[in-house]
C-alpha atoms as a PDB file:
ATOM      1  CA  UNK A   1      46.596  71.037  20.446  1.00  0.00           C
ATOM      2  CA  UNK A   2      44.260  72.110  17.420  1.00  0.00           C
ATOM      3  CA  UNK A   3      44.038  75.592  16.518  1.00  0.00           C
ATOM      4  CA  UNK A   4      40.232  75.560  17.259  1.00  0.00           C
ATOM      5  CA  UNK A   5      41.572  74.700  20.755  1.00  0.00           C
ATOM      6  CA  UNK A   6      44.272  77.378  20.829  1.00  0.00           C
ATOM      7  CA  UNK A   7      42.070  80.468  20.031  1.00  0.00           C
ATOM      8  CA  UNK A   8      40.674  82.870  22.297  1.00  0.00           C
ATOM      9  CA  UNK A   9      36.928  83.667  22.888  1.00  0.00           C
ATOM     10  CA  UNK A  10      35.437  85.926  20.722  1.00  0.00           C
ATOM     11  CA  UNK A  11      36.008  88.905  20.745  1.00  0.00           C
ATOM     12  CA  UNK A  12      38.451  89.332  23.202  1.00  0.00           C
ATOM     13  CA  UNK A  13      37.359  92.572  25.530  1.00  0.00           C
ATOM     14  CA  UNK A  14      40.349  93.934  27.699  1.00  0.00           C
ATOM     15  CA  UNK A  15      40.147  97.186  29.630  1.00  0.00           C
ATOM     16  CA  UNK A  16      43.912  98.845  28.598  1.00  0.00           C
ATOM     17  CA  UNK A  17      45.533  98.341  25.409  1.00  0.00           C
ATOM     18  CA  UNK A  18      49.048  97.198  27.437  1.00  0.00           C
ATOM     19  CA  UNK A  19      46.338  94.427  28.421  1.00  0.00           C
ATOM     20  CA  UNK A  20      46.802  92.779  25.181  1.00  0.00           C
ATOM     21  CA  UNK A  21      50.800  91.915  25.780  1.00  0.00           C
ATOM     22  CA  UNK A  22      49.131  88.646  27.893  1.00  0.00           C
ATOM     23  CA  UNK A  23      47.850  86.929  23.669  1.00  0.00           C
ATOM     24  CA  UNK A  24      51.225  87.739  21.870  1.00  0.00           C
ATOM     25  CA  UNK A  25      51.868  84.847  19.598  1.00  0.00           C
ATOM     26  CA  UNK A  26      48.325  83.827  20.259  1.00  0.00           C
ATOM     27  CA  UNK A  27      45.621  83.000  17.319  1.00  0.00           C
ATOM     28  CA  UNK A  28      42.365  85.568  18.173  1.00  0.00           C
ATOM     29  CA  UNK A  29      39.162  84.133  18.212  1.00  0.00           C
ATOM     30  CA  UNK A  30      38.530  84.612  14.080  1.00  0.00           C
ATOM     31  CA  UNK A  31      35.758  87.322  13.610  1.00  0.00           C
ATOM     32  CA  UNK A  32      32.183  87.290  11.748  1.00  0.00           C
ATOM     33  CA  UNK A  33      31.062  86.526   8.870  1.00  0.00           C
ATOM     34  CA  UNK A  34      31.066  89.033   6.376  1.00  0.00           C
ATOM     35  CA  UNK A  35      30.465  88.931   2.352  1.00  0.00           C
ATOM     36  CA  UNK A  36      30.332  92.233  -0.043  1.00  0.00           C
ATOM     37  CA  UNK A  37      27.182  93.121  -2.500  1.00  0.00           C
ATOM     38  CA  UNK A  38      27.527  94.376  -5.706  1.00  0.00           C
ATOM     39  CA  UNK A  39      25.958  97.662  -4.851  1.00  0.00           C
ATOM     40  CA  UNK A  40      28.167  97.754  -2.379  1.00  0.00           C
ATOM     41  CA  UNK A  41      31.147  97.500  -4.814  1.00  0.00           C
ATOM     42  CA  UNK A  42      29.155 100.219  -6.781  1.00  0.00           C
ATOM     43  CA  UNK A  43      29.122 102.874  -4.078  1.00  0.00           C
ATOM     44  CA  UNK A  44      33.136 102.352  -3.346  1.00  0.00           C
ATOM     45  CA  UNK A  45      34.025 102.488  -7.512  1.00  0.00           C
ATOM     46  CA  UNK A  46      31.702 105.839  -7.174  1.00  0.00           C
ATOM     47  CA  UNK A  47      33.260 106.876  -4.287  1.00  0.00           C
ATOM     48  CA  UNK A  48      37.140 106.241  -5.726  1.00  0.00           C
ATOM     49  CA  UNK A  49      36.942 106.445  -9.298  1.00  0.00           C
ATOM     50  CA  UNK A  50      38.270 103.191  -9.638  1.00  0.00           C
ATOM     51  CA  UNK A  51      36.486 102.235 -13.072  1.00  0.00           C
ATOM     52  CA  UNK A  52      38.168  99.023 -13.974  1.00  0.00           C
ATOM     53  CA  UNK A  53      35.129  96.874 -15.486  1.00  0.00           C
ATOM     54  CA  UNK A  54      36.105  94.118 -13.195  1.00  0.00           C
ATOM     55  CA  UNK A  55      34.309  95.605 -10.706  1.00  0.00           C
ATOM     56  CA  UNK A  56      31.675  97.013 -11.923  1.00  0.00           C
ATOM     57  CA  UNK A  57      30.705  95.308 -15.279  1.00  0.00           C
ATOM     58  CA  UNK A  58      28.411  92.150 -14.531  1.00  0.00           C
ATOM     59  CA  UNK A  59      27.490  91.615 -17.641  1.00  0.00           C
ATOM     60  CA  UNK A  60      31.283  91.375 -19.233  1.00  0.00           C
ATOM     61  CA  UNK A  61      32.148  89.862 -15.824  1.00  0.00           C
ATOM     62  CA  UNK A  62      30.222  87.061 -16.157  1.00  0.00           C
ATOM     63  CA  UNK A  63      31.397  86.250 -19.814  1.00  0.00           C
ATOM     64  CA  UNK A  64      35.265  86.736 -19.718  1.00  0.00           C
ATOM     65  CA  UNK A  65      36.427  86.162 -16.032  1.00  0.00           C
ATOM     66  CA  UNK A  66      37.027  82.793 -14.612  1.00  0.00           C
ATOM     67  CA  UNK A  67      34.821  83.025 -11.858  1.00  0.00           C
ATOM     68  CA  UNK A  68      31.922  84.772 -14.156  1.00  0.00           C
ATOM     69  CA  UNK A  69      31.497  87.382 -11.497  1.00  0.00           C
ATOM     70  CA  UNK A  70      32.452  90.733 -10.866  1.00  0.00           C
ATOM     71  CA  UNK A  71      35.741  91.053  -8.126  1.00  0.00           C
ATOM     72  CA  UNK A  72      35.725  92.832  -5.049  1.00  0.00           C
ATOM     73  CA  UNK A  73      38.032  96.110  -5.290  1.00  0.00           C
ATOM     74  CA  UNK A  74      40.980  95.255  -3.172  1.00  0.00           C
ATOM     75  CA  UNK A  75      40.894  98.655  -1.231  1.00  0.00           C
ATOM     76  CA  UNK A  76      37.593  97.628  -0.248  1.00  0.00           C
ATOM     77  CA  UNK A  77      38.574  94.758   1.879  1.00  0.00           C
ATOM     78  CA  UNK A  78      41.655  96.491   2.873  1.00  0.00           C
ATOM     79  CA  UNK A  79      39.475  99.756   3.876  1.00  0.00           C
ATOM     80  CA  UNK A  80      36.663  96.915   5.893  1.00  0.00           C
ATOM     81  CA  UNK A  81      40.075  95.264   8.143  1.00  0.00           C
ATOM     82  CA  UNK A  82      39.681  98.388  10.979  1.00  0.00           C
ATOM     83  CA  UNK A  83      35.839  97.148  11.513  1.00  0.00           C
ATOM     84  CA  UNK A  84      36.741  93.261  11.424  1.00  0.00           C
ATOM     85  CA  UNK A  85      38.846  93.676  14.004  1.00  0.00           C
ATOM     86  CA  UNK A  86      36.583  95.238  16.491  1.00  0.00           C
ATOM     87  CA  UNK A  87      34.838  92.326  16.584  1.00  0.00           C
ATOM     88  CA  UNK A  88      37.889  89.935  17.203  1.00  0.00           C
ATOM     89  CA  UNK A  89      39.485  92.500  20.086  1.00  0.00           C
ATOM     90  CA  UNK A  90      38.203  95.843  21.667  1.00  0.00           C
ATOM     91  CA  UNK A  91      40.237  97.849  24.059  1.00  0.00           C
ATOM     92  CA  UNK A  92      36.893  99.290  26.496  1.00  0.00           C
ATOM     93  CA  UNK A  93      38.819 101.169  28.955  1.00  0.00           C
ATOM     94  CA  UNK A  94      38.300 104.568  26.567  1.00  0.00           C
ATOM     95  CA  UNK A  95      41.443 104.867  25.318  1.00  0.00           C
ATOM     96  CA  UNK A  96      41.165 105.964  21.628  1.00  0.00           C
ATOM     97  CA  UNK A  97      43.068 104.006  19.234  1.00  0.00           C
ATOM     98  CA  UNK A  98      44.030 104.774  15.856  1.00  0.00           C
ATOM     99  CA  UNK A  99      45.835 103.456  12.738  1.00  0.00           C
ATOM    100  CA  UNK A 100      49.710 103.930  12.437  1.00  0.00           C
ATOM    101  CA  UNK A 101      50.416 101.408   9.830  1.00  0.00           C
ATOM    102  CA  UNK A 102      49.358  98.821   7.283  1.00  0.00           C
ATOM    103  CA  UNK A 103      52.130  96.797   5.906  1.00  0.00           C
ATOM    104  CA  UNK A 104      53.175  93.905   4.040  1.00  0.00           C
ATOM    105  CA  UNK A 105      49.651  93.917   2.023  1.00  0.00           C
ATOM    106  CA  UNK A 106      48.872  91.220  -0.473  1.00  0.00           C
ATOM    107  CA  UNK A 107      45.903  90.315  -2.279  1.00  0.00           C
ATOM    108  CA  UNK A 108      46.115  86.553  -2.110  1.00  0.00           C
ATOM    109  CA  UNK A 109      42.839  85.339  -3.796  1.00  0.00           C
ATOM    110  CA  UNK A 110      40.276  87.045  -5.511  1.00  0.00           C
ATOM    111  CA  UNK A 111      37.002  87.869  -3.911  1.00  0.00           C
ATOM    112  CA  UNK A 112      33.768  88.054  -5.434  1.00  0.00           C
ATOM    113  CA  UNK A 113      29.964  89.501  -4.452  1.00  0.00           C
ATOM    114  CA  UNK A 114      28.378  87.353  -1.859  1.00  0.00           C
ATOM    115  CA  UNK A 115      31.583  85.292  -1.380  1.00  0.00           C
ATOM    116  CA  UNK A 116      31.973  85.073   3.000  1.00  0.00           C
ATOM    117  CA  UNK A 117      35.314  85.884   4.536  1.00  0.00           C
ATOM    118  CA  UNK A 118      35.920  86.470   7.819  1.00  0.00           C
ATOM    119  CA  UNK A 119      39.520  88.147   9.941  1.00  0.00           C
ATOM    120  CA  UNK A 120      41.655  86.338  11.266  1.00  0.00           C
ATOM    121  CA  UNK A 121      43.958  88.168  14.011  1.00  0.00           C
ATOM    122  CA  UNK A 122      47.253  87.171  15.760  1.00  0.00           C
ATOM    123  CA  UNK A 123      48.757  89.824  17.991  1.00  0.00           C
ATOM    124  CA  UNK A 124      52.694  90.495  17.515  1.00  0.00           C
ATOM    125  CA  UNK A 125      53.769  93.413  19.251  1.00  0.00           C
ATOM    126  CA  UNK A 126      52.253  95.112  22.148  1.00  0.00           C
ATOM    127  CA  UNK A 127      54.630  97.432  23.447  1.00  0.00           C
ATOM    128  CA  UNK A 128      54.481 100.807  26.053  1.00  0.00           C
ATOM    129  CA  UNK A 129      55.397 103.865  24.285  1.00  0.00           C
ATOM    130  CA  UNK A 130      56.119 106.865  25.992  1.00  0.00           C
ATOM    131  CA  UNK A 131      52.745 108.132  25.456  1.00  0.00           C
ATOM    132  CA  UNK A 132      50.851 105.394  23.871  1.00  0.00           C
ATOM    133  CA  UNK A 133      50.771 101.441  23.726  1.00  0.00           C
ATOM    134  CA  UNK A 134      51.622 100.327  20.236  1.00  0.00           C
ATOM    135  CA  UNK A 135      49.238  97.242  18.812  1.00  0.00           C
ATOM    136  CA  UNK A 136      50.970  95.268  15.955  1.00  0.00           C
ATOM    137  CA  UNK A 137      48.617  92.486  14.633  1.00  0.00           C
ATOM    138  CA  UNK A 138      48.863  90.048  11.889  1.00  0.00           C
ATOM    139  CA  UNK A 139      45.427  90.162   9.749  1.00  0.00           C
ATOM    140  CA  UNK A 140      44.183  87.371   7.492  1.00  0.00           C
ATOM    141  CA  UNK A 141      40.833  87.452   5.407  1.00  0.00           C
ATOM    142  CA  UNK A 142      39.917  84.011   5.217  1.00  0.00           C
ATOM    143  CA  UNK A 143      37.154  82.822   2.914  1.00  0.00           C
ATOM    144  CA  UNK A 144      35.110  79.756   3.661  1.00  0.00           C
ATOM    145  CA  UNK A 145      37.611  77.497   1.280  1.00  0.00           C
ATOM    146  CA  UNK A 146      40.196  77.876   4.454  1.00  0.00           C
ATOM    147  CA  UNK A 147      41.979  80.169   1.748  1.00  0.00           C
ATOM    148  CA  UNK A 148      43.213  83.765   2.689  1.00  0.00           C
ATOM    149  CA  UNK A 149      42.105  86.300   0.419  1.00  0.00           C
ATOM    150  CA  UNK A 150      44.088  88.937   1.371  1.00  0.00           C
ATOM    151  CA  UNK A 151      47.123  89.358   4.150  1.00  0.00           C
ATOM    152  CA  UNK A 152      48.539  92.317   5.878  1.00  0.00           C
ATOM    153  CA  UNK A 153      50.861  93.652   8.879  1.00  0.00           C
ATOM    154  CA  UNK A 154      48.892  96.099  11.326  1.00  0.00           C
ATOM    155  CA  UNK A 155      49.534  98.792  13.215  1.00  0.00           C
ATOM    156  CA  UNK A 156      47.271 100.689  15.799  1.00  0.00           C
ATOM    157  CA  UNK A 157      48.083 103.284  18.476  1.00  0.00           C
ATOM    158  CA  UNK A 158      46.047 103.404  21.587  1.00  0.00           C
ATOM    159  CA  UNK A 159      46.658 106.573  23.541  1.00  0.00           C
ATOM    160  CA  UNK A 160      44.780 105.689  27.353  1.00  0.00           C
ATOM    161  CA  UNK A 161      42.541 108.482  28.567  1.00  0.00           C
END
């Protein structure tokens, strides 16, 4: 079976979080398409501090890096992972989930402005907790190339109303 064939509609809507236990092991449906702007990499460096002319210096960017463009900070794809994967799995049933862990993180490729990635989800661990369901997912941003940009282990709580 391809994995085209394998993956799950998009985005995948169940009504409990203990729902999700049915797609362990299961490739999600991959997300949108998303790409970063330079004034969007602007606003974060502002935001964090994080000066390093890689990000912000277009001009020196485009004559010393490989690429000739600026690179996306990698806390700014890391910190856009909790909105990608809204749209490849939503829990509607209003239980409020939140963010235990990131793990495992590695910046795989660089991105630049404009370049399109999208996430790529499979589901773990979904597991009853005394007083919440724990959601472990494996997250992939993929760029168009196939490549993944940047990888990381997932954690979310989702405590049911």
């Amino acid at each position: 079976m391809s994995e085209a064939a394998n993956e799950l509609p998009s985005p995948l809507r169940v009504a409990t979080a203990i729902k999700l236990a049915a797609y362990v092991g299961r490739d999600l449906a991959p997300g949108r398409w998303r790409a970063v702007t330079q004034d969007e990499i602007d606003r974060f460096v502002a935001l964090t501090g994080d000066r390093n002319w890689i990000h912000d210096d277009v001009a020196r960017a485009a004559r010393e890096l490989p690429a000739g463009k600026t690179v996306v900070p990698g806390q700014l794809l890391l910190a856009l992972v909790p909105g990608l994967l809204q749209d490849v799995y939503a829990v509607t049933g209003g239980a409020q989930g939140h963010a235990a862990a990131i793990r495992a993180v590695r910046f795989r490729r660089a991105v630049h402005p404009g370049d399109a990635f999208r996430l790529r989800a499979r589901l773990t661990l979904v597991e009853q907790r005394p007083r919440f369901v724990q959601v472990d997912a494996a997250c992939d941003l993929e760029l168009t190339s196939g490549e993944r940009a940047l990888t990381s282990q997932r954690t979310d709580v989702f405590f049911e109303s």
